[in-house]
Protein backbone atom coordinates (compact mmCIF):
# COMPACT_ATOMS: atom_id res chain seq x y z
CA UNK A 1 4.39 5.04 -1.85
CA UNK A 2 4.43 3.33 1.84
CA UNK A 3 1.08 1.53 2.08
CA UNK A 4 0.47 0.70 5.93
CA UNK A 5 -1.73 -2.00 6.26
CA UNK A 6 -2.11 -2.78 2.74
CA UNK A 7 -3.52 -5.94 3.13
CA UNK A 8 -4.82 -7.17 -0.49
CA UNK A 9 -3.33 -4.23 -2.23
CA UNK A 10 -6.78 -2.81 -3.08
CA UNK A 11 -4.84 1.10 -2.51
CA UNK A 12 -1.93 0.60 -4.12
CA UNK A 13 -3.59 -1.16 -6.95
CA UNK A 14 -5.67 1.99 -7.51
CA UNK A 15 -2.38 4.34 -6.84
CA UNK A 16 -0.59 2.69 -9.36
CA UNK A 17 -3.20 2.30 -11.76
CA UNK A 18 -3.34 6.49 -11.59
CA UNK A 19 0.52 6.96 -11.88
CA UNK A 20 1.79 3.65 -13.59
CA UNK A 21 5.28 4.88 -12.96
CA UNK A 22 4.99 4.82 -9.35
CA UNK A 23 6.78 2.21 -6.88
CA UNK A 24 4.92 0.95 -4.06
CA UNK A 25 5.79 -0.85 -0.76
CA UNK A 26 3.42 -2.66 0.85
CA UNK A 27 3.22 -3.25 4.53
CA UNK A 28 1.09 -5.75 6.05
CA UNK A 29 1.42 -8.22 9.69
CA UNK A 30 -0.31 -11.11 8.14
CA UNK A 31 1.50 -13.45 5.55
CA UNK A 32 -2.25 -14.60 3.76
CA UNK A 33 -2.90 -10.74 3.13
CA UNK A 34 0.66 -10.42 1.56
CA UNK A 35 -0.18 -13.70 -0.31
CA UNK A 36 -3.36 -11.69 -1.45
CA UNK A 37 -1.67 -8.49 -2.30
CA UNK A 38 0.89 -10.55 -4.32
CA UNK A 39 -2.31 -11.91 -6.17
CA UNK A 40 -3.77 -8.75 -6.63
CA UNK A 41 -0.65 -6.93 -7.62
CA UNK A 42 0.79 -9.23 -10.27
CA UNK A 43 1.30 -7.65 -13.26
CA UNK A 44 3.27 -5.11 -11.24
CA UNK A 45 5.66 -7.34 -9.67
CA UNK A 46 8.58 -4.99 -10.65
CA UNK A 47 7.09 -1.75 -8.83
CA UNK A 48 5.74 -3.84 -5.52
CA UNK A 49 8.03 -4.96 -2.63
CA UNK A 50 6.35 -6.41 -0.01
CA UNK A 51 7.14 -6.18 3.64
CA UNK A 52 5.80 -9.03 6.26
CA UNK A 53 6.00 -6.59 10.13
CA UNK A 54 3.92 -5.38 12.69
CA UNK A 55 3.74 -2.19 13.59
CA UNK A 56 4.28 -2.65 17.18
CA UNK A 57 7.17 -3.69 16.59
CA UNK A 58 10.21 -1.02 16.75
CA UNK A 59 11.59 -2.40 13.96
CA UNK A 60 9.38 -2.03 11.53
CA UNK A 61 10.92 1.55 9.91
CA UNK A 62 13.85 -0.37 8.91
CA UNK A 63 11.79 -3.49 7.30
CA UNK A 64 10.16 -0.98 5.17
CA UNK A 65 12.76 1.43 4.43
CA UNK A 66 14.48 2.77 7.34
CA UNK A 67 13.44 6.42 8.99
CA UNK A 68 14.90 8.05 6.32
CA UNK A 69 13.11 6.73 3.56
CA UNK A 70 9.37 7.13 5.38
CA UNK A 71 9.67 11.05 4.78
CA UNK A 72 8.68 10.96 1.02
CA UNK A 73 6.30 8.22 1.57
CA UNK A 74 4.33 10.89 4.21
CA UNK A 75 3.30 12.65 1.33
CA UNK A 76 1.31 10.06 -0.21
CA UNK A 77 -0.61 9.49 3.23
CA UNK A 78 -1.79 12.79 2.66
CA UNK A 79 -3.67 12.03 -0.10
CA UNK A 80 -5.46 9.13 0.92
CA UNK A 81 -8.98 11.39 0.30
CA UNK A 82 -8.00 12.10 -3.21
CA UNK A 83 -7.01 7.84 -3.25
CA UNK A 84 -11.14 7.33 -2.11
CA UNK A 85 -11.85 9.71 -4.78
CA UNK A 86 -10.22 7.94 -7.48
CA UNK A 87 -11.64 4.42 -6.84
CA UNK A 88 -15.08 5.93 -6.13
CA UNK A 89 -14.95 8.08 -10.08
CA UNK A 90 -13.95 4.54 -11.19
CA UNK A 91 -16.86 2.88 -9.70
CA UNK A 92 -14.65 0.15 -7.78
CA UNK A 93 -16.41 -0.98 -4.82
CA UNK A 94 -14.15 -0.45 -2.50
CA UNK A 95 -14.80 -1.92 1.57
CA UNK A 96 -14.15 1.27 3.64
CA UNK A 97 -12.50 -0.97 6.52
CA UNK A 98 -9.89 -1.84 3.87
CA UNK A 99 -8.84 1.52 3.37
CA UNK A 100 -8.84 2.50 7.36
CA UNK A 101 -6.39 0.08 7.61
């Protein structure tokens, strides 16, 4: 799973904690919100990579993957309603700006 903007990891924490055999990368542009997502995410370090870019910056398919690699992790964008359904039938709080990113 490609998680744009992941900031503290609040998605993929939820994502992983529905498919526990999953592999996640995590894309943020600020170094404290990695910091935070490594926090977050810690008893998963083996299925987390994290990836410090900015998406303005044409580079940023190859720091997380290259082109090729982004087509699988399309799939997962796709869900992203069924994601908000899962942390709402868990009862997680979840701040609604934090999952627009």
């Amino acid at each position: 799973m490609l998680d744009v903007g992941g900031g503290a990891g609040v998605v993929a924490a939820a994502v992983l904690a529905a498919y526990p055999r999953a592999k996640v990368t995590l894309q943020d542009y600020s170094e404290p919100m990695i910091e935070f997502a490594r926090k977050t995410l810690a008893g998963r370090a083996g299925q987390v990579r994290y990836v410090l870019c900015d998406l303005r910056d044409a580079a940023w398919e190859a720091a997380v993957g290259g082109p090729g690699s982004l087509r699988p992790h399309f799939v997962v964008v796709a869900v992203v309603t069924q994601v908000r359904e899962l942390l709402n039938s868990t009862r997680r709080r979840v701040d609604q700006h934090q999952l627009a990113r």
